[in-house]
N, C-alpha and C. Protein backbone atom coordinates (compact mmCIF):
# COMPACT_ATOMS: atom_id res chain seq x y z
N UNK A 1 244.61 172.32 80.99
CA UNK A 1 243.95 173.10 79.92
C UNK A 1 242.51 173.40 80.32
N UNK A 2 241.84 174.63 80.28
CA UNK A 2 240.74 174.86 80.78
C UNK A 2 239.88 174.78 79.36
N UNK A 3 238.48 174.72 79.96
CA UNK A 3 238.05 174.05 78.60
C UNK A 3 236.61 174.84 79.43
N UNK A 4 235.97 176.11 79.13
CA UNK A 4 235.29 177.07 79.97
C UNK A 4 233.95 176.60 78.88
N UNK A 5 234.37 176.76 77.66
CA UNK A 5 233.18 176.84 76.81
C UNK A 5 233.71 175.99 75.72
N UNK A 6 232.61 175.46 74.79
CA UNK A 6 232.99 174.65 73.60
C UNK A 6 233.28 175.58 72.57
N UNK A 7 233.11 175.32 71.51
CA UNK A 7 233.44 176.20 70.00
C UNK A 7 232.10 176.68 69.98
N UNK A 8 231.10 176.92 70.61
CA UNK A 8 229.62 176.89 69.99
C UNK A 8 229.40 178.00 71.55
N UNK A 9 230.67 178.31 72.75
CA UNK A 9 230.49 179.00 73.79
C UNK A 9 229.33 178.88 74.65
N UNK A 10 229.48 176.98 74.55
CA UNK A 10 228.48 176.67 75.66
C UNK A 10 229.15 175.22 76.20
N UNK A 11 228.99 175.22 77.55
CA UNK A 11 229.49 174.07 78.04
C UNK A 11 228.69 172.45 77.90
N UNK A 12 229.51 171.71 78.41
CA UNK A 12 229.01 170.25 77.38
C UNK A 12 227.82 170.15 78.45
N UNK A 13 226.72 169.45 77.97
CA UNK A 13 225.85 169.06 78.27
C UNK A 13 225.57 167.92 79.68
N UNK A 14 227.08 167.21 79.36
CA UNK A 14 227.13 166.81 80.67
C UNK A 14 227.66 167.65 82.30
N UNK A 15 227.24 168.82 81.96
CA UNK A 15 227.68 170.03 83.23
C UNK A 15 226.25 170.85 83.59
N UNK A 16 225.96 171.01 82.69
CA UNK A 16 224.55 172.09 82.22
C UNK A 16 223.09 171.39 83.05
N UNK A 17 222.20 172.47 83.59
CA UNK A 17 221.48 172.12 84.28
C UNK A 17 221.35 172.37 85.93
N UNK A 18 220.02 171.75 86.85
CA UNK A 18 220.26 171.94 88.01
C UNK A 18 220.74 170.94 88.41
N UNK A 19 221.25 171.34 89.87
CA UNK A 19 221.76 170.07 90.69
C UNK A 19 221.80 170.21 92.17
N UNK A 20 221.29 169.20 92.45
CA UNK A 20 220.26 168.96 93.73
C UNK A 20 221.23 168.43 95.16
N UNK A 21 221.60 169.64 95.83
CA UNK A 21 222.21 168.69 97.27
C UNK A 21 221.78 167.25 97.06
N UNK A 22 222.97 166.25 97.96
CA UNK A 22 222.32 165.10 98.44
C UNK A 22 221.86 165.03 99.77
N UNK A 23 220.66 165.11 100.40
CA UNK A 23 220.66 165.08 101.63
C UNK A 23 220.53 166.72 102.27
N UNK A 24 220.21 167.87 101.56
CA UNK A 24 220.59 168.83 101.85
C UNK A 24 219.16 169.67 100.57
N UNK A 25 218.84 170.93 101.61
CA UNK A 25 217.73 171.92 100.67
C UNK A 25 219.07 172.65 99.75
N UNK A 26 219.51 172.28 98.76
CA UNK A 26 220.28 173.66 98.21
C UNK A 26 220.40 173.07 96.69
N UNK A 27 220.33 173.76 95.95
CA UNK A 27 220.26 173.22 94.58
C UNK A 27 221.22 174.90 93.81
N UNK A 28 222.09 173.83 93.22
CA UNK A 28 223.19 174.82 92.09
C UNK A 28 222.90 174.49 90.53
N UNK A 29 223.30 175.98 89.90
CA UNK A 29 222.42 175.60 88.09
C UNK A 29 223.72 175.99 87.53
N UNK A 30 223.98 175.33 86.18
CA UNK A 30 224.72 175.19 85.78
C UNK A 30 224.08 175.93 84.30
N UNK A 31 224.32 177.23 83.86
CA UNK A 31 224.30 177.79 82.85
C UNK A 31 224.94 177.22 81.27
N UNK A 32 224.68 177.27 80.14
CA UNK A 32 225.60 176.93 78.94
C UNK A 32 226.43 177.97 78.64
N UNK A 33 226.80 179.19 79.14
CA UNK A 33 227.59 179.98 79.33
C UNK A 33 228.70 179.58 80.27
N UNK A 34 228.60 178.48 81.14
CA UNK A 34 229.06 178.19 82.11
C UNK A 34 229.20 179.30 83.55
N UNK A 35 228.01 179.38 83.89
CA UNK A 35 227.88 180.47 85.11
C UNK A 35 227.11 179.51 85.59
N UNK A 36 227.74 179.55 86.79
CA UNK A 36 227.15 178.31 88.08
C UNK A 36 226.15 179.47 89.39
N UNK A 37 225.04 179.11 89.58
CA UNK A 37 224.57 180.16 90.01
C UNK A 37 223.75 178.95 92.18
N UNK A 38 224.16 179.25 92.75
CA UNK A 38 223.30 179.00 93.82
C UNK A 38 222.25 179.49 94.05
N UNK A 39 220.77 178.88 93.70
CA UNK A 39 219.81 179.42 93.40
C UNK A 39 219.10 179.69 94.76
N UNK A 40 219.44 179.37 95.66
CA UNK A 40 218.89 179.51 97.23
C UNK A 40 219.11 181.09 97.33
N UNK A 41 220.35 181.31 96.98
CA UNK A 41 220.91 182.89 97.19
C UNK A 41 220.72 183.62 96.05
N UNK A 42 220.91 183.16 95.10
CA UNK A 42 221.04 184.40 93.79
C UNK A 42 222.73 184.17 93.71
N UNK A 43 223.19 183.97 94.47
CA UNK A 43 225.19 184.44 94.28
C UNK A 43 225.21 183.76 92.89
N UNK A 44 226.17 184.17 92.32
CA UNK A 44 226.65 183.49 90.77
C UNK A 44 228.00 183.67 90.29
N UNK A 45 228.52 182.44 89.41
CA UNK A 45 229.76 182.90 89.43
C UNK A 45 230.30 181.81 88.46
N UNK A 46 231.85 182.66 87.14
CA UNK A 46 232.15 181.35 86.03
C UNK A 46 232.65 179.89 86.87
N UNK A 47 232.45 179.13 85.75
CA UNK A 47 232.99 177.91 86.13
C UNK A 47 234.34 177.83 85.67
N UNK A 48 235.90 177.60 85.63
CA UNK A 48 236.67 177.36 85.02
C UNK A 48 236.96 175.96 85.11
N UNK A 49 236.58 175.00 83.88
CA UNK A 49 236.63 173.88 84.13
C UNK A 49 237.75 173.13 83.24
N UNK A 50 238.25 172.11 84.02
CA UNK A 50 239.60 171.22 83.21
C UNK A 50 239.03 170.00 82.73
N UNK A 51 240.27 169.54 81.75
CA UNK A 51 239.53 168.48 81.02
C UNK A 51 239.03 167.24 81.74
N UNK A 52 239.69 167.01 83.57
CA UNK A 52 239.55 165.97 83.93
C UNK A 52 238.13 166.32 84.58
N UNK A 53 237.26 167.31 84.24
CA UNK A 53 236.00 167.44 85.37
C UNK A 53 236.25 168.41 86.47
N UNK A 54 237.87 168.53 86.95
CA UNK A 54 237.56 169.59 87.66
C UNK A 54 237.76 171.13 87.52
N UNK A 55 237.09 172.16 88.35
CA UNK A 55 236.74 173.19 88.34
C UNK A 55 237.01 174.07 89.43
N UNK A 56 237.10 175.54 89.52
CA UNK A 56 236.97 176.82 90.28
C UNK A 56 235.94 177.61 89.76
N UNK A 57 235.01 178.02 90.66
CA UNK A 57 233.90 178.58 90.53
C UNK A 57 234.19 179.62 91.61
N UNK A 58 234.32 181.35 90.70
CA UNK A 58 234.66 181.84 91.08
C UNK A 58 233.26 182.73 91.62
N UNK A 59 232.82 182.93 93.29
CA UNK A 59 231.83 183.46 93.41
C UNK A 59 231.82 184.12 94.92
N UNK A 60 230.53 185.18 94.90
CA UNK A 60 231.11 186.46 95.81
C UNK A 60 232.48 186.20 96.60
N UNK A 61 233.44 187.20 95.24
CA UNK A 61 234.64 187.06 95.79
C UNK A 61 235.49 186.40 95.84
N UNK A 62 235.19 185.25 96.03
CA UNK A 62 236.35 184.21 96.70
C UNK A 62 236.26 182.91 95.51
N UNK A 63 237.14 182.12 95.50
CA UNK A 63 236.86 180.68 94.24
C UNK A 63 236.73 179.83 95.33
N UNK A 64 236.05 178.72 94.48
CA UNK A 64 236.09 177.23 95.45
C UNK A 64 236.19 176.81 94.73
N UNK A 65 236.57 175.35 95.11
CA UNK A 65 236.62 174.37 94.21
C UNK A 65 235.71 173.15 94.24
N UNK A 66 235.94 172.01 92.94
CA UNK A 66 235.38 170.93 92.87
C UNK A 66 235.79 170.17 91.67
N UNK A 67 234.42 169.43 91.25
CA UNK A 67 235.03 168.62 90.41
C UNK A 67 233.37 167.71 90.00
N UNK A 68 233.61 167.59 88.83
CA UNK A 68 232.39 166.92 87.94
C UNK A 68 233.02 165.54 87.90
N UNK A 69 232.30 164.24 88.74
CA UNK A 69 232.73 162.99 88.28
C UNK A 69 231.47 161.99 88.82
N UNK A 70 231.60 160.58 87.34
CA UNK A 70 230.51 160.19 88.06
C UNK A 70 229.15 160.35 87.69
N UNK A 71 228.59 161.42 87.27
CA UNK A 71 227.41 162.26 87.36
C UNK A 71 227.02 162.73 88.41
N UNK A 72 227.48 163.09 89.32
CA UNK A 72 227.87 163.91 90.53
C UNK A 72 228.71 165.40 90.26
N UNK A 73 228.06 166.31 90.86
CA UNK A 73 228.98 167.58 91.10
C UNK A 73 229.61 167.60 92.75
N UNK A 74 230.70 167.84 92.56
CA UNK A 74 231.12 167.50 94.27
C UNK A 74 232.15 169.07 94.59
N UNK A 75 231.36 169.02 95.66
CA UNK A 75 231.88 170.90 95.91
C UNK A 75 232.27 170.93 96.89
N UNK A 76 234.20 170.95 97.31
CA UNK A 76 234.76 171.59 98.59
C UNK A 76 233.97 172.51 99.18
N UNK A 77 233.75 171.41 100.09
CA UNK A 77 233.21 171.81 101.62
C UNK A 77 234.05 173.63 102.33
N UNK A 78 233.31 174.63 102.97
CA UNK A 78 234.18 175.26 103.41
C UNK A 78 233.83 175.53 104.75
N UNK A 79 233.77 174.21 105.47
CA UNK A 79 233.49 173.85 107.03
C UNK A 79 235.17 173.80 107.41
N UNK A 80 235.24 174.58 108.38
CA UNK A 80 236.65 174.50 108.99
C UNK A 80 236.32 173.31 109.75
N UNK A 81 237.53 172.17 109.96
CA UNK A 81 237.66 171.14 110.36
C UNK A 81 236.64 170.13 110.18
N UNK A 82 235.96 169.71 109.05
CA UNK A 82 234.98 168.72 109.08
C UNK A 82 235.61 167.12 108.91
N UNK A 83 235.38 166.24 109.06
CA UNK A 83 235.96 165.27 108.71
C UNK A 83 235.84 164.39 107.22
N UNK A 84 237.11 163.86 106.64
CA UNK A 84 237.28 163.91 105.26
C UNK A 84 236.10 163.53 104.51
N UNK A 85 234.85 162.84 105.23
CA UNK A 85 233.96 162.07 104.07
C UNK A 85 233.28 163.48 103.98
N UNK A 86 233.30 164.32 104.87
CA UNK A 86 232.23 165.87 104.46
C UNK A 86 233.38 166.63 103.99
N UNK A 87 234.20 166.34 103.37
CA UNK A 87 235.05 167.19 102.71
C UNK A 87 234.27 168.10 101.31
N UNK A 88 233.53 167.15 100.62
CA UNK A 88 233.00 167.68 99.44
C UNK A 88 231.55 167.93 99.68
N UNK A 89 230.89 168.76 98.89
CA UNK A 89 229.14 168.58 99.15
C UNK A 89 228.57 168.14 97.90
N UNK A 90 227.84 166.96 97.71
CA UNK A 90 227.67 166.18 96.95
C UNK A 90 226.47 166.45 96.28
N UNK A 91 226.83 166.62 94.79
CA UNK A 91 224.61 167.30 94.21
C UNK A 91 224.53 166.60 93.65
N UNK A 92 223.37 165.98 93.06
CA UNK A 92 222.98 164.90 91.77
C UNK A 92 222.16 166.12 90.80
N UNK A 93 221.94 165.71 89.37
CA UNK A 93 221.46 166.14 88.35
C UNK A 93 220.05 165.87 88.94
N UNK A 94 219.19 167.16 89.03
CA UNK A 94 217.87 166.74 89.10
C UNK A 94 216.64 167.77 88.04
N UNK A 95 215.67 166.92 87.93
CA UNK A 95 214.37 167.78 86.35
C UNK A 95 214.17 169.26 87.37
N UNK A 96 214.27 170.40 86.38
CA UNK A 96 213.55 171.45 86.90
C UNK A 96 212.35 171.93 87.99
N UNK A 97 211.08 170.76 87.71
CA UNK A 97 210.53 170.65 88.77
C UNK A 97 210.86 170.19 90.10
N UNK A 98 211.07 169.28 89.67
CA UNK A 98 212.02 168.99 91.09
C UNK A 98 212.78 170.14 91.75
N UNK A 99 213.73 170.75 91.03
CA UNK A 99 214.67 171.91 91.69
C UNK A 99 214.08 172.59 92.75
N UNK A 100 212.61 173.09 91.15
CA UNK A 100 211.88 174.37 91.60
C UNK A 100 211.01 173.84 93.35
N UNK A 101 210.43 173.00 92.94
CA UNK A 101 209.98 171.87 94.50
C UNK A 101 211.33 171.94 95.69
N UNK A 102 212.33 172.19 95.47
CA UNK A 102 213.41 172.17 96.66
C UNK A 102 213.69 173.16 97.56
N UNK A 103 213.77 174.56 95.55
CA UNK A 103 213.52 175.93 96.47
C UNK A 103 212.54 176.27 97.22
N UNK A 104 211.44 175.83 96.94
CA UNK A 104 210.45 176.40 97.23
C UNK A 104 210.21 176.03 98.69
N UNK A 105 210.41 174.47 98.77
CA UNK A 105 210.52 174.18 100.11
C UNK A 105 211.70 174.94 100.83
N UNK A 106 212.88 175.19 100.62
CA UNK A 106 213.63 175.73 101.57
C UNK A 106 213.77 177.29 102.03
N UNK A 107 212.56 178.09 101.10
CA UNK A 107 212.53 178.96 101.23
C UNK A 107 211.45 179.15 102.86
N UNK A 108 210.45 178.38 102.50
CA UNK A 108 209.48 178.08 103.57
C UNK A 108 210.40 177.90 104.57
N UNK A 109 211.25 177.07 104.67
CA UNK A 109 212.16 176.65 106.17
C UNK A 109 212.78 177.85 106.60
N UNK A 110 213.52 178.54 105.74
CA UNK A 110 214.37 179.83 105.90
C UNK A 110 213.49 180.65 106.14
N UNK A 111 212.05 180.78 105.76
CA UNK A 111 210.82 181.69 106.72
C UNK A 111 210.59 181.40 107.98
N UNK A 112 210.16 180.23 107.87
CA UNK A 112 209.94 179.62 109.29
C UNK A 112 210.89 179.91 110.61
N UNK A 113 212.08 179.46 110.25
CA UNK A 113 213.49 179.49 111.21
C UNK A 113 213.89 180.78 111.69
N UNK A 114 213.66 182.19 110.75
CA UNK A 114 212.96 183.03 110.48
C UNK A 114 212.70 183.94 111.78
N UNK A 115 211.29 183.24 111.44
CA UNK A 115 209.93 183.87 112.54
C UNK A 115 210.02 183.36 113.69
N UNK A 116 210.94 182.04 113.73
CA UNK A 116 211.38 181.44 115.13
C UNK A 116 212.50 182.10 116.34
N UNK A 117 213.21 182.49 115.22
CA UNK A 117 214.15 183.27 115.78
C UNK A 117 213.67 184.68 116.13
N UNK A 118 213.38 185.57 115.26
CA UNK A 118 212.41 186.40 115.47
C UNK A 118 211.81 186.84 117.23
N UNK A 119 210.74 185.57 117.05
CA UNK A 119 210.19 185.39 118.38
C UNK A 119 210.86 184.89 119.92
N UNK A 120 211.98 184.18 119.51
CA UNK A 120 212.62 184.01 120.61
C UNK A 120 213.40 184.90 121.00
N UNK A 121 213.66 185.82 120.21
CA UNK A 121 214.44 186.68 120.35
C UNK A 121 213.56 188.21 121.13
N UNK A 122 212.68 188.04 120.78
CA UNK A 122 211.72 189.14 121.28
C UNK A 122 211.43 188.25 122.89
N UNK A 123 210.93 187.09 123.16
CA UNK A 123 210.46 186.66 124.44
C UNK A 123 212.40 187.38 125.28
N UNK A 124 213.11 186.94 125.21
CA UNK A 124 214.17 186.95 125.29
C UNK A 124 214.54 188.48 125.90
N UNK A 125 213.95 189.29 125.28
CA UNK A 125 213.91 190.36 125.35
C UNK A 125 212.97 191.25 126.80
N UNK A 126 211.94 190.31 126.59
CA UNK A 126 210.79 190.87 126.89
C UNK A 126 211.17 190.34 128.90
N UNK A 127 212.23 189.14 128.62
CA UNK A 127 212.23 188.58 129.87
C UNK A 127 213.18 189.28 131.01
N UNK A 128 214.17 189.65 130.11
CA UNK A 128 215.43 190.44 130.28
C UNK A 128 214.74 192.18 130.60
N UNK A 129 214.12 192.84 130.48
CA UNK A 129 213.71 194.11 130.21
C UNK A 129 212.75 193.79 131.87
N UNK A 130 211.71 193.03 132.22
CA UNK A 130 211.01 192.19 133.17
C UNK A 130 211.71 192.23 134.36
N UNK A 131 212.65 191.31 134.05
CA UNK A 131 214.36 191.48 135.41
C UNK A 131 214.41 192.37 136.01
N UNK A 132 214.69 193.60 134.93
CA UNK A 132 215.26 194.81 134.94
C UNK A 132 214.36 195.24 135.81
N UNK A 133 213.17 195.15 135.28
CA UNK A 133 212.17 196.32 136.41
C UNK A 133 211.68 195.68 137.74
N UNK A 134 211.73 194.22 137.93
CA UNK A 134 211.82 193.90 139.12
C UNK A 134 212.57 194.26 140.22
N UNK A 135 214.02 194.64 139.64
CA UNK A 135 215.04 194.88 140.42
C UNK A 135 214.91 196.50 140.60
N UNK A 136 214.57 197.05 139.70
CA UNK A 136 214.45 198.17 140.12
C UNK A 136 213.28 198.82 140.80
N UNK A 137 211.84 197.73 140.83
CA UNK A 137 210.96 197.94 141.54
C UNK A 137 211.16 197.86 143.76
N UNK A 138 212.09 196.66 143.03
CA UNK A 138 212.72 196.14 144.55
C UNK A 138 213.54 196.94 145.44
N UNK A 139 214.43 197.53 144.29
CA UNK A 139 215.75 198.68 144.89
C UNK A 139 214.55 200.08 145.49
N UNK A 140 213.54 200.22 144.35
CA UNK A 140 213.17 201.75 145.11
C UNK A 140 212.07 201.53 146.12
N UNK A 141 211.41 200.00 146.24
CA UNK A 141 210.92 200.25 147.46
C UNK A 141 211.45 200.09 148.69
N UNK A 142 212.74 199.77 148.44
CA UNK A 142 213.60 199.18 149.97
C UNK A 142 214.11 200.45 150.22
N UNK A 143 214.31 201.82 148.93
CA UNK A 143 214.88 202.78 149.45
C UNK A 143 214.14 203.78 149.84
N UNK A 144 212.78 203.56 149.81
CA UNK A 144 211.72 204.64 150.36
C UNK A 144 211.28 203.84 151.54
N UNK A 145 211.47 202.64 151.99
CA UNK A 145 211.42 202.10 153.14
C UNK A 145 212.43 202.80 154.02
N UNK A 146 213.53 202.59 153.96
CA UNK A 146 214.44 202.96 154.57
C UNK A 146 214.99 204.79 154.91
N UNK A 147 214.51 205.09 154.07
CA UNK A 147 214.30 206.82 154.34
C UNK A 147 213.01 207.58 154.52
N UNK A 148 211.99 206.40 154.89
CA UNK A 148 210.86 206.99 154.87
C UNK A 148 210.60 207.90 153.58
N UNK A 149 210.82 208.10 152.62
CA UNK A 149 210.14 208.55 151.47
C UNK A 149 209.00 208.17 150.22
N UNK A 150 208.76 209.18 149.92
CA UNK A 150 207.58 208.29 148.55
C UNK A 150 208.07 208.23 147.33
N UNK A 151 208.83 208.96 147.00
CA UNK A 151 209.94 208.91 145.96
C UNK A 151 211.04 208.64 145.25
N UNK A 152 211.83 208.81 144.91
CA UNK A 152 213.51 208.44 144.34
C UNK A 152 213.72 208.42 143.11
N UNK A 153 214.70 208.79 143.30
CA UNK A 153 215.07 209.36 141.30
C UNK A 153 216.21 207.94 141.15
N UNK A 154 216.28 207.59 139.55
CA UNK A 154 216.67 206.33 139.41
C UNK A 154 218.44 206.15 140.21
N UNK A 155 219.02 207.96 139.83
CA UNK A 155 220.61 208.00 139.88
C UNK A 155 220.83 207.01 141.57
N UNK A 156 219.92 207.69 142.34
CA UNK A 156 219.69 207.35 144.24
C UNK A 156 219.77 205.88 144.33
N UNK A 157 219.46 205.14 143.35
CA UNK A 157 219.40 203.60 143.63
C UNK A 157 220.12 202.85 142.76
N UNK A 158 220.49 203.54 141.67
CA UNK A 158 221.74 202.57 140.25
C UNK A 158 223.08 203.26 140.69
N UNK A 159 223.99 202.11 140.46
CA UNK A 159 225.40 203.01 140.93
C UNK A 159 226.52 202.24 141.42
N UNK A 160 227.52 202.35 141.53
CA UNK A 160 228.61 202.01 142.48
C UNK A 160 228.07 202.06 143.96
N UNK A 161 227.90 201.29 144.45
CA UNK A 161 228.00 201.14 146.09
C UNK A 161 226.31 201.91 146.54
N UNK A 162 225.25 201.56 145.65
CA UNK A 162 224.06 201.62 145.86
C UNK A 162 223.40 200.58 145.54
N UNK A 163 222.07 200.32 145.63
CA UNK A 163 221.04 199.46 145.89
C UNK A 163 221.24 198.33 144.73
N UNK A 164 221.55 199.18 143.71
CA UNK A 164 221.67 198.11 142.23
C UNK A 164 223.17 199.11 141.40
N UNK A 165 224.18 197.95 141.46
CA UNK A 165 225.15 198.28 140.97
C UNK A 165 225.27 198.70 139.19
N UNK A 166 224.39 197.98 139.41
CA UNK A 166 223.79 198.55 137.47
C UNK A 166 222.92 198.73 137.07
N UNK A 167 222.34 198.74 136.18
CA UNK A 167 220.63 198.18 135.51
C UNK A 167 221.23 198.49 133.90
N UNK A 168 222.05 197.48 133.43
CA UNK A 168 221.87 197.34 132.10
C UNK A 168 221.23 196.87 131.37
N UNK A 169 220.37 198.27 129.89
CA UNK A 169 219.46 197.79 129.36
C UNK A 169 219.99 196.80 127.88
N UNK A 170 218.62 196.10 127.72
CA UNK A 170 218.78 195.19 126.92
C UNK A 170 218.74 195.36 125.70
N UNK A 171 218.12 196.01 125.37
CA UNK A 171 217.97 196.32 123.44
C UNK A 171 217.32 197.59 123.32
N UNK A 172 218.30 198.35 124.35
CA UNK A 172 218.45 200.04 124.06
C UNK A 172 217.06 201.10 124.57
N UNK A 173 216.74 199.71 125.51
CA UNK A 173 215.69 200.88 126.33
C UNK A 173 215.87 202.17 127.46
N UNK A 174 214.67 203.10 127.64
CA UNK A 174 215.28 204.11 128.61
C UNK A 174 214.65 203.35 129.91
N UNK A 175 215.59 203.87 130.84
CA UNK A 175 214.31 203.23 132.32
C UNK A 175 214.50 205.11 132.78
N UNK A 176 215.14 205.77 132.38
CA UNK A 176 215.43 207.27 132.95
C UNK A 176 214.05 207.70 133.20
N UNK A 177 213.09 207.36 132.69
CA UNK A 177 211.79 208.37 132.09
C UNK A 177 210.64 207.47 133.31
N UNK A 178 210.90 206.62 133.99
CA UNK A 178 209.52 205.75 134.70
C UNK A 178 209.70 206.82 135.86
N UNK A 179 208.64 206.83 136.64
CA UNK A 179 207.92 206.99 137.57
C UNK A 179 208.33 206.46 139.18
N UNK A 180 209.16 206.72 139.89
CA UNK A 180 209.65 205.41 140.94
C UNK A 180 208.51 206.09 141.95
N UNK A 181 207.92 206.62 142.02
CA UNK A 181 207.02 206.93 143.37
C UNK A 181 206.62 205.72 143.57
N UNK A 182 206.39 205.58 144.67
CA UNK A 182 205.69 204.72 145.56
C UNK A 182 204.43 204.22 145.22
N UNK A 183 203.83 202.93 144.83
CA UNK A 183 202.63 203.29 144.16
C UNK A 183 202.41 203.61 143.09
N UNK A 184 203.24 204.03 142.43
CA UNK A 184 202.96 204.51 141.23
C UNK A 184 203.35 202.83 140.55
N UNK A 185 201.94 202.92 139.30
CA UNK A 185 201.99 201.59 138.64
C UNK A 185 200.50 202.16 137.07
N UNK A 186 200.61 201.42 136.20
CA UNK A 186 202.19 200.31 135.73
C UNK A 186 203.38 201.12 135.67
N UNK A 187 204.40 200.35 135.31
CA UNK A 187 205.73 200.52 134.31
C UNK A 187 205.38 200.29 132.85
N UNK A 188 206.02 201.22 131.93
CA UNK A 188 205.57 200.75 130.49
C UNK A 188 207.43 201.12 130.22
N UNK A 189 208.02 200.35 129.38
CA UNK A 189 209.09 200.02 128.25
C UNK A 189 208.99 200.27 127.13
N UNK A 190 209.13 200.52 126.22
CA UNK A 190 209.28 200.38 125.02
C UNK A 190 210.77 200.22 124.13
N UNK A 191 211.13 199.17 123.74
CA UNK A 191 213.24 198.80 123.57
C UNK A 191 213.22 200.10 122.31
N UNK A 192 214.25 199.37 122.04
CA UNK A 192 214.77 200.19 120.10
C UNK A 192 214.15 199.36 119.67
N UNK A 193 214.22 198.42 119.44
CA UNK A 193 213.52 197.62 118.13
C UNK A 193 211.84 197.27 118.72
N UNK A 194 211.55 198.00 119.24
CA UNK A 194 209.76 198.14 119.60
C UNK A 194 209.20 196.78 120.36
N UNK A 195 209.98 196.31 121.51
CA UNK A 195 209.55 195.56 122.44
C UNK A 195 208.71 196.14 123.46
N UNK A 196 207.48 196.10 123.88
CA UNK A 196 206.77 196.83 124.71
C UNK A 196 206.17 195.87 125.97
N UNK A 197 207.38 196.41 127.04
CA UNK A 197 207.30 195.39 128.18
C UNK A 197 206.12 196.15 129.03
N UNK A 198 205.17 195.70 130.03
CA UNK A 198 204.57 196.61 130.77
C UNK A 198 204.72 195.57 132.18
N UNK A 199 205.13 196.57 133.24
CA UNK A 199 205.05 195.79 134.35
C UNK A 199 204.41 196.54 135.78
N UNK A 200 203.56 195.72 136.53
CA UNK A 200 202.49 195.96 137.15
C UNK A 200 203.52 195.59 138.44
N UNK A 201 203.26 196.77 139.35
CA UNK A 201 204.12 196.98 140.86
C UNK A 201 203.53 196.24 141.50
């Protein structure tokens, strides 16, 4: 028997409120409408709850399950293959401040982790794009060595069964547009997402 709302279309008091991962930044609120909301995300979604405590919380999309026991909310895990004690994710009832103190901290982390990624992702970039023009600094001076020239167009040295069998770019830069003369320096890059490599011959 589902038991969603009381006669008064609010759920019992022992459901209602936030509730605080154990061990974990994530805190879930429990509406008197019974709308269970993950406040990290915004996602939200009803509770359909039975008389023994447990529940389906139906949210973006999909239901999960759990179960109120204890004074614990315990929420099927949806880690493919975890082992049975991480089967559930375990929240305790915690005061508003507190909550608000959890988000707030995990929002900072989810900035941080963020700007970390961010940046590694740009060095990453910047190292890979670097490669690129080494090798192609290398290919066109070995091929104006070898033909006595001061020049070369990129097609003369990238290719099947030439100097550099490829030069694949990294995050959608041109190399079509550089300069291979001899001497000729810097190299400037610029990716798609505005990485600006410059490299000195």
């Amino acid at each position: 028997m589902l038991i969603v709302a009381s006669a008064q279309g609010e759920v019992s008091d022992a459901y209602r409120g936030d509730w605080l991962l154990v061990n974990g930044a994530v805190v879930l609120h429990v509406d008197d409408d019974g709308t269970m909301t993950l406040r990290n995300s915004g996602d939200k979604g009803r509770l359909s709850l039975n008389k023994d405590g447990t529940f389906t919380w139906e949210v973006t999309g999909h239901a999960r399950s759990g179960r109120f026991s204890d004074g614990r909310l315990l929420l099927k895990s949806e880690e493919e293959g975890a082992p049975k004690w991480m089967a559930y994710l375990e929240f305790r009832r915690g005061e508003k401040e507190l909550a608000d103190e959890l988000i707030q901290f995990a929002t900072r982390q989810q900035t941080e982790a963020a700007t970390k990624m961010a940046t590694a992702r740009r060095k990453y970039i910047e190292i890979m794009i670097l490669n690129n023009l080494r090798q192609l600094d290398g290919a066109a001076l070995q091929f104006c060595l070898e033909n006595r020239v001061k020049t070369v167009k990129l097609d003369q040295i990238v290719g099947p069964g030439k100097l550099l069998k490829q030069l694949t770019p990294v995050d959608g830069e041109d190399y079509s547009k550089l300069d291979l003369t001899d001497g000729v320096t810097p190299w400037k890059v610029v990716s798609a997402s505005g990485v600006t490599v410059t490299f000195d011959r």
